[in-house]
N, C-alpha and C. Protein backbone atom coordinates (compact mmCIF):
# COMPACT_ATOMS: atom_id res chain seq x y z
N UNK A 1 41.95 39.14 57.21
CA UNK A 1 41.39 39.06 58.55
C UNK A 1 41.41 40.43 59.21
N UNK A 2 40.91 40.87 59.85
CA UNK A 2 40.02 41.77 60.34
C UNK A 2 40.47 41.31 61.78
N UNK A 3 41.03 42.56 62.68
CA UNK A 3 41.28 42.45 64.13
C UNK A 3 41.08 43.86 64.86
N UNK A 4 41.15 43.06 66.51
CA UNK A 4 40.82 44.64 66.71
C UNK A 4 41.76 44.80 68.27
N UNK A 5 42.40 45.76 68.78
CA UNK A 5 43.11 46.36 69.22
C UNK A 5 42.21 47.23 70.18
N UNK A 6 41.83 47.15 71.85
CA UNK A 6 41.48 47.92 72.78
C UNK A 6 41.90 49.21 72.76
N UNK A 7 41.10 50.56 72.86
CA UNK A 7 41.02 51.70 72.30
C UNK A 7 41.69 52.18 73.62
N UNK A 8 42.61 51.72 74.91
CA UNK A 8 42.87 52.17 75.99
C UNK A 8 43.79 51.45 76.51
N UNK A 9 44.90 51.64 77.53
CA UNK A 9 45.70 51.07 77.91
C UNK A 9 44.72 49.89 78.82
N UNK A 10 45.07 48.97 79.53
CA UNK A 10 44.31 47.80 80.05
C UNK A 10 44.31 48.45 81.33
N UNK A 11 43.45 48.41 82.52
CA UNK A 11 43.24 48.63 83.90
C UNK A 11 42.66 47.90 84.77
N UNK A 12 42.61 45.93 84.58
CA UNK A 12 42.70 45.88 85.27
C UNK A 12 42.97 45.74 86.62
N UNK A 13 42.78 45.44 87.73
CA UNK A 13 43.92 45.53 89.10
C UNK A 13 44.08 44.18 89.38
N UNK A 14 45.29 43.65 89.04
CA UNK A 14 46.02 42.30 89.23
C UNK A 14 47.10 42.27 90.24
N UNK A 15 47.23 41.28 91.02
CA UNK A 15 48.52 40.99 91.49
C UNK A 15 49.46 41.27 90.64
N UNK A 16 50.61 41.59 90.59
CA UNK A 16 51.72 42.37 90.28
C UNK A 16 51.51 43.81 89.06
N UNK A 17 50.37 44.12 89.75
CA UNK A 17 50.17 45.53 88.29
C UNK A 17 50.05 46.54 89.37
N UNK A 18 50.04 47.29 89.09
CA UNK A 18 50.42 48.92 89.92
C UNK A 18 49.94 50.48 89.15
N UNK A 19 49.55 51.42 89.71
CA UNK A 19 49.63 52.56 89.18
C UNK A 19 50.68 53.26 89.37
N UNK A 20 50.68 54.38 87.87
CA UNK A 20 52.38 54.91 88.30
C UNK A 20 52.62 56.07 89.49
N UNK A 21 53.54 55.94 89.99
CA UNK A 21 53.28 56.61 91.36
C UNK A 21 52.63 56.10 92.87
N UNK A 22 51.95 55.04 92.70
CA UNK A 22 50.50 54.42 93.46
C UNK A 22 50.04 55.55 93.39
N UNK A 23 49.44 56.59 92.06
CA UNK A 23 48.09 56.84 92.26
C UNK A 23 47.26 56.55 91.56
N UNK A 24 45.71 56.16 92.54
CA UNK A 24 44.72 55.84 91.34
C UNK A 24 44.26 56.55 90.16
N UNK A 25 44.55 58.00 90.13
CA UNK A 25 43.93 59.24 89.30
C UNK A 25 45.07 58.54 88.30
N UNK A 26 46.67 58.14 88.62
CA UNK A 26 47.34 57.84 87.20
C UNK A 26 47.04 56.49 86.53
N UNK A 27 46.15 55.63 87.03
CA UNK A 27 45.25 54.62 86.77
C UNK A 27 44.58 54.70 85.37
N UNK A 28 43.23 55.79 86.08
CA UNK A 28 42.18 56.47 85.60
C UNK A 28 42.91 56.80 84.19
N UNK A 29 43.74 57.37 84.00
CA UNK A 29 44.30 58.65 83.20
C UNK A 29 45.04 57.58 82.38
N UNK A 30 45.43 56.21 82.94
CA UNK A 30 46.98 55.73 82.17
C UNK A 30 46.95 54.67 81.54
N UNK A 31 45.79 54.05 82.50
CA UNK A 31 45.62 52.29 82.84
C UNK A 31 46.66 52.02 84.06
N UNK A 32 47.02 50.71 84.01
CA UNK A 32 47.88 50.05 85.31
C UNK A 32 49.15 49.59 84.32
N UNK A 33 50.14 49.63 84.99
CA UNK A 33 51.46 49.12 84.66
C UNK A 33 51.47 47.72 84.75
N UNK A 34 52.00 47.03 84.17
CA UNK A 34 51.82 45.10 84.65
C UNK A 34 53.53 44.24 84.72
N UNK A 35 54.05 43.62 85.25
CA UNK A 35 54.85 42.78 85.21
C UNK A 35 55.00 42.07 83.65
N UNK A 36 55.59 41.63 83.27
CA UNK A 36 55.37 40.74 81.50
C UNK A 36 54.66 39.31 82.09
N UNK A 37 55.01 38.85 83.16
CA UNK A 37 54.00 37.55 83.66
C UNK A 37 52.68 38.15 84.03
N UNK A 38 52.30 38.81 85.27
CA UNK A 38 51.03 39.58 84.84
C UNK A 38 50.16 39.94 83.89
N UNK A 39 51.06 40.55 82.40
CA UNK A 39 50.66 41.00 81.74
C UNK A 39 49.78 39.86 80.49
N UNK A 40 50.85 38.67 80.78
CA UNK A 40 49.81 37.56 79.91
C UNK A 40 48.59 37.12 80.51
N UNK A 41 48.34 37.54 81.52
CA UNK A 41 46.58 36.97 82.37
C UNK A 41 46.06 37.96 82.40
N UNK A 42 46.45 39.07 82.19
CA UNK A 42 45.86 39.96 82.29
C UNK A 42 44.28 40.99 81.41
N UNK A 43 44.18 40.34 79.72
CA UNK A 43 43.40 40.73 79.18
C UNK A 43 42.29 39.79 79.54
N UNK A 44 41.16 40.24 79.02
CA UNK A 44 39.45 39.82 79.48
C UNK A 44 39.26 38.70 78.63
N UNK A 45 38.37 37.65 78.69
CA UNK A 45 38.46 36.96 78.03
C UNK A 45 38.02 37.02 76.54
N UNK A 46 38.36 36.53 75.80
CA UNK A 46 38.13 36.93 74.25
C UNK A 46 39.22 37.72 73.49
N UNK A 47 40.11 37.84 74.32
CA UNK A 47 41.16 38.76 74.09
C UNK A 47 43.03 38.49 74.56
N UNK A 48 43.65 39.17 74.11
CA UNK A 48 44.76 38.28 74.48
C UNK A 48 46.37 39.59 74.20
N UNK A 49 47.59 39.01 74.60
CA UNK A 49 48.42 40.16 74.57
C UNK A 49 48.91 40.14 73.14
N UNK A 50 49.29 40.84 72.72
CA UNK A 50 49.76 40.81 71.16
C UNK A 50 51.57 40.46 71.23
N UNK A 51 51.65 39.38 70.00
CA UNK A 51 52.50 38.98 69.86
C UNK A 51 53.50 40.20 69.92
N UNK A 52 54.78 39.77 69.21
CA UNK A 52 55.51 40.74 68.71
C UNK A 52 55.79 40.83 67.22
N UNK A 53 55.18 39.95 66.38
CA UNK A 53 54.63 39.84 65.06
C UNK A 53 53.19 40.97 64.55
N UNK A 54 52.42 40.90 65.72
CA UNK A 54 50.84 41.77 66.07
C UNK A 54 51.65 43.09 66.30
N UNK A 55 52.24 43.05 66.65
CA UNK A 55 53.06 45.12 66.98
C UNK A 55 53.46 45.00 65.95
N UNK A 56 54.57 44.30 64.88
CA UNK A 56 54.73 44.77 63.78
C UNK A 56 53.86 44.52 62.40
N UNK A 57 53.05 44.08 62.57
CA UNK A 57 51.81 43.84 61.68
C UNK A 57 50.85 45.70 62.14
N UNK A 58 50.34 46.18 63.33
CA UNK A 58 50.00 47.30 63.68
C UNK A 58 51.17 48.44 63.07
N UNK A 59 51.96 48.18 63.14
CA UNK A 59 53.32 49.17 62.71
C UNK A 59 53.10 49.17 60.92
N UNK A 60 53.09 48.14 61.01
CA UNK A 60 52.55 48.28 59.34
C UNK A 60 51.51 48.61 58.56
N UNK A 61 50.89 48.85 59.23
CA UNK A 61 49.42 49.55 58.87
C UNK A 61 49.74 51.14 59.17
N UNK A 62 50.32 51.33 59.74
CA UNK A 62 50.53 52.73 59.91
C UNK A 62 52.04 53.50 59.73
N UNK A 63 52.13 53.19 58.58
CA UNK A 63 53.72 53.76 57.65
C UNK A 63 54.87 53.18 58.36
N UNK A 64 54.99 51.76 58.87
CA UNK A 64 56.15 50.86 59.37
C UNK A 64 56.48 51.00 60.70
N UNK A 65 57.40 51.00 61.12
CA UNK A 65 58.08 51.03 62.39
C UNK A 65 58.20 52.36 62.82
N UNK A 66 59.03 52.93 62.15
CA UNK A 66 59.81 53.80 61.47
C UNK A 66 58.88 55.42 61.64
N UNK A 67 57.49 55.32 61.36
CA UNK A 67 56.45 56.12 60.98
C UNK A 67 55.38 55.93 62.05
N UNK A 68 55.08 54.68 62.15
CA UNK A 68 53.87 54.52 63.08
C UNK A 68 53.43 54.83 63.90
N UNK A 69 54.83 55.20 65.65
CA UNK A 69 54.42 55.99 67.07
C UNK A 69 53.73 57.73 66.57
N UNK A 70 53.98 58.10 65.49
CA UNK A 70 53.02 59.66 65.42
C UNK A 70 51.82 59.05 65.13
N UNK A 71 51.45 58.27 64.65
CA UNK A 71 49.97 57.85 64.28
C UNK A 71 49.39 57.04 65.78
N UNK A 72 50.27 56.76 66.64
CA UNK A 72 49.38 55.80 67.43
C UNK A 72 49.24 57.08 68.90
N UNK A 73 49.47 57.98 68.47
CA UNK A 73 49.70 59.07 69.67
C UNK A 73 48.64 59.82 69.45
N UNK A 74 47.77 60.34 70.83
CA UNK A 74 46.82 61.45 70.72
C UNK A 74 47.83 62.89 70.05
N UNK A 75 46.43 63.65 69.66
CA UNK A 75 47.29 65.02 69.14
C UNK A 75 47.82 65.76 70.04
N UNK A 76 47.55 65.51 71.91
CA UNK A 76 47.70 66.40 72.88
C UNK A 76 49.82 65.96 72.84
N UNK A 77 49.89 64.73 72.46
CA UNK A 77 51.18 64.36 72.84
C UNK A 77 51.87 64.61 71.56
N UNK A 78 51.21 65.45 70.80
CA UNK A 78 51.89 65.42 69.51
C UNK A 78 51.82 64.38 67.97
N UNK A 79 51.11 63.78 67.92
CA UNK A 79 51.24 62.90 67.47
C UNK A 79 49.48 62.89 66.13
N UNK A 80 49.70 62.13 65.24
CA UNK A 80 48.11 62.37 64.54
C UNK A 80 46.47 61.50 64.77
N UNK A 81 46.90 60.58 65.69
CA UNK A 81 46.05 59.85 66.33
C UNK A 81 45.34 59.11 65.29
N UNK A 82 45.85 59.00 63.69
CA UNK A 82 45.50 58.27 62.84
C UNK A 82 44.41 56.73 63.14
N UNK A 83 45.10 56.34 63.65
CA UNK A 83 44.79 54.46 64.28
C UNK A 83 43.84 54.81 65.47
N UNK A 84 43.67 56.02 66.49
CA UNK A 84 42.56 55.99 67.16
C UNK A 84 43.63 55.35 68.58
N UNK A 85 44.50 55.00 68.26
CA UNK A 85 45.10 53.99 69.56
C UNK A 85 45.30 55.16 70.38
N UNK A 86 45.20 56.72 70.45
CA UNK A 86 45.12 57.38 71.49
C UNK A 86 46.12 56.95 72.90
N UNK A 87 47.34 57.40 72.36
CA UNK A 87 48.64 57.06 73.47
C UNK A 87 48.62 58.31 73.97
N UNK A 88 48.28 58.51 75.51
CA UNK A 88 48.33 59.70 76.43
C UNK A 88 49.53 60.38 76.51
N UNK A 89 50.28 59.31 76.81
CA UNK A 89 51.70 59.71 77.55
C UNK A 89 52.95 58.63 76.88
N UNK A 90 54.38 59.26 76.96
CA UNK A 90 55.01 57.96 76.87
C UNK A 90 54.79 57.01 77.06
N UNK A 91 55.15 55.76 76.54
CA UNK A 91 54.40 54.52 77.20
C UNK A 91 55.23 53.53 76.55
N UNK A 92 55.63 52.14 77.18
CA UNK A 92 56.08 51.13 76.83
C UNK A 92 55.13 49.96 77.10
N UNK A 93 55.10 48.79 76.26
CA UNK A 93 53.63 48.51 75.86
C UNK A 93 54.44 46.59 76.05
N UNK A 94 54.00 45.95 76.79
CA UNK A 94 54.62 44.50 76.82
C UNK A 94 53.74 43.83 75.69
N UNK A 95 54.81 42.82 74.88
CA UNK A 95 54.49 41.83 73.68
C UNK A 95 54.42 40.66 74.53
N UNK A 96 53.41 39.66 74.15
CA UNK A 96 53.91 38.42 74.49
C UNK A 96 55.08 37.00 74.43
N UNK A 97 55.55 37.89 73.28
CA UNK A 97 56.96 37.42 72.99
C UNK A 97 58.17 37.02 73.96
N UNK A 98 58.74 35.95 74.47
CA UNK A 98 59.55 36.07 75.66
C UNK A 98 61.02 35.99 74.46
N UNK A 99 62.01 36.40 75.33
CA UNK A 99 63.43 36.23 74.70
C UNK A 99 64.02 35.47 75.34
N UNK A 100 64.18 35.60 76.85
CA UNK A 100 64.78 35.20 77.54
C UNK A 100 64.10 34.66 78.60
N UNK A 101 64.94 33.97 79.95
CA UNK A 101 63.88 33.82 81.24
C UNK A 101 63.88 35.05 81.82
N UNK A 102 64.98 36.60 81.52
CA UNK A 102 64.80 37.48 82.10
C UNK A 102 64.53 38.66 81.48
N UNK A 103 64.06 38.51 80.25
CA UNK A 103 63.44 39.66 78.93
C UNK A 103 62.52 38.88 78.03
N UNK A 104 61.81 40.29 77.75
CA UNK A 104 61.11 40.14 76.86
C UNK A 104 60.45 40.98 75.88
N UNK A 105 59.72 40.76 74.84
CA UNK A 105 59.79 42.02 74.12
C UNK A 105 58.76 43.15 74.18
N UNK A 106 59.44 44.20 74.57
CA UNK A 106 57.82 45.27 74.26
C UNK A 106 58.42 46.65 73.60
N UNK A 107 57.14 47.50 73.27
CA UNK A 107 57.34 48.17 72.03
C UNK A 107 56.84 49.93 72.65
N UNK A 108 57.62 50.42 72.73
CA UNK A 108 57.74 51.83 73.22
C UNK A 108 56.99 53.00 71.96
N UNK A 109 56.67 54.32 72.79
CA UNK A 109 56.43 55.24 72.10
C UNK A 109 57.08 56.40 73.02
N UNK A 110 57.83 57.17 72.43
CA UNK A 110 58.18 58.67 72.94
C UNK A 110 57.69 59.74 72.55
N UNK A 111 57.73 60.87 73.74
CA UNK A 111 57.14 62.22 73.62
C UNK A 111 57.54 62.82 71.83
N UNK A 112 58.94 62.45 71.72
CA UNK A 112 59.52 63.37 70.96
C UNK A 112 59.34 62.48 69.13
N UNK A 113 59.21 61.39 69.49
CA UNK A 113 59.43 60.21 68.32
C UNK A 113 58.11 60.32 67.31
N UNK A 114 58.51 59.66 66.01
CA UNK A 114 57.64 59.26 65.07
C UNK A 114 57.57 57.94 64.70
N UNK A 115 58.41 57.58 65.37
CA UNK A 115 58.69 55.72 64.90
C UNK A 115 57.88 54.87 66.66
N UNK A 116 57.73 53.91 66.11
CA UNK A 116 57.67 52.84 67.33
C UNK A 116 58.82 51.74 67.44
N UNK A 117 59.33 51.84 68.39
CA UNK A 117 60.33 51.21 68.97
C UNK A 117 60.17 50.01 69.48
N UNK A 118 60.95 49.16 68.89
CA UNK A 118 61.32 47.56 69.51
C UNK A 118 62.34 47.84 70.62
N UNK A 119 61.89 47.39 71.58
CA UNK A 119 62.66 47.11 72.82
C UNK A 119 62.97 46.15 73.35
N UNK A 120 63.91 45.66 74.12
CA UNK A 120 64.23 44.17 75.56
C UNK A 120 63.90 44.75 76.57
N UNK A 121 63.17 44.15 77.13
CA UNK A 121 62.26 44.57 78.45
C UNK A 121 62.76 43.52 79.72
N UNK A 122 63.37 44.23 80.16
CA UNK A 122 63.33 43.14 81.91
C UNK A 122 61.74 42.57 82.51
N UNK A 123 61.11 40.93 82.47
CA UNK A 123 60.58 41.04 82.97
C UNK A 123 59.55 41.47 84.02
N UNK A 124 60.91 41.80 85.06
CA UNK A 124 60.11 42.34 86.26
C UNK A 124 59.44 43.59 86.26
N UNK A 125 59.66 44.08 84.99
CA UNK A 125 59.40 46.08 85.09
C UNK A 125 57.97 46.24 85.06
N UNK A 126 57.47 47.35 85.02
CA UNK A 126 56.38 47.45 85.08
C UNK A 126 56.02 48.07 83.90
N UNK A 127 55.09 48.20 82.60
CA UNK A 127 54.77 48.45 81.29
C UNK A 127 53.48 48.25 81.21
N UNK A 128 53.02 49.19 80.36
CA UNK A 128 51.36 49.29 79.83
C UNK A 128 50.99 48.09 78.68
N UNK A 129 49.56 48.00 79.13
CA UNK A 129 49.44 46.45 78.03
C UNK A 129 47.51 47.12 77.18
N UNK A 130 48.03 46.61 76.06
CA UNK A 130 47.26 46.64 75.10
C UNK A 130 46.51 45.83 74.86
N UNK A 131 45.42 45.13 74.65
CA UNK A 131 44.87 43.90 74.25
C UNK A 131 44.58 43.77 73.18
N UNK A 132 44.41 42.67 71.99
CA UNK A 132 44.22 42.56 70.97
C UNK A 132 43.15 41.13 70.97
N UNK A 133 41.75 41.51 70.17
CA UNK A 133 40.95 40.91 70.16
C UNK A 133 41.20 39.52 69.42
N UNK A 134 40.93 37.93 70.39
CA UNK A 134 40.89 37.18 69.53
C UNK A 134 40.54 36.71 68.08
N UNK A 135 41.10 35.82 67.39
CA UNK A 135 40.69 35.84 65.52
C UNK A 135 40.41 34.68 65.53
């Protein structure tokens, strides 16, 4: 099966999503930050948040966990932009996966890193969301 993964962080403007800073230019530049409840209404229709099975299925396509954040990173942030997923900036990315009633899972990339990171995410925070095309 054959899937496909939005070439940009998600932007649109929902009740509980925000730009970082409140500015719109970090919008433009970032997408919007979303709540993890936000973040499940948040893709267009036809589309949907990726599990946390879908991040490590993407991780695996691009040399594991372990290997993958240099491939999902533009070259400006260091990174080989292999996958096209063109990550601007640090970024922590909400899964639809819940753990808890007050976590849940999402999957980080750092300035300095080559791996992609599994994280516990406090609900309430605010994190960049990816969409992944229905199958």
């Amino acid at each position: 099966e054959c899937w496909a993964w939005l070439a940009q962080n998600l932007i649109f403007e929902m009740d509980d999503s925000t730009c970082k800073y409140d500015s719109d230019e970090n919008c433009e530049s970032y997408g919007r930050l979303y709540t993890w409840k936000a973040s499940k209404g948040a893709c267009p229709d036809g589309w949907h948040l990726p599990s946390d099975d879908e991040w490590y299925l993407l991780a695996y396509l691009y040399d594991g966990v372990s290997n993958a954040g240099q491939h999902l990173k533009s070259t400006e942030l260091g990174g080989t932009n292999k996958s096209l997923f063109n990550i601007q900036k640090p970024s922590i990315f909400w899964s639809s996966s819940e753990l808890d009633s007050a976590s849940a899972l999402d999957w980080k990339v750092n300035f300095r890193w080559v791996k992609l990171q599994r994280w516990k995410g406090g609900k309430n925070l605010y994190n960049s969301v990816r969409c992944v095309q229905d199958y």
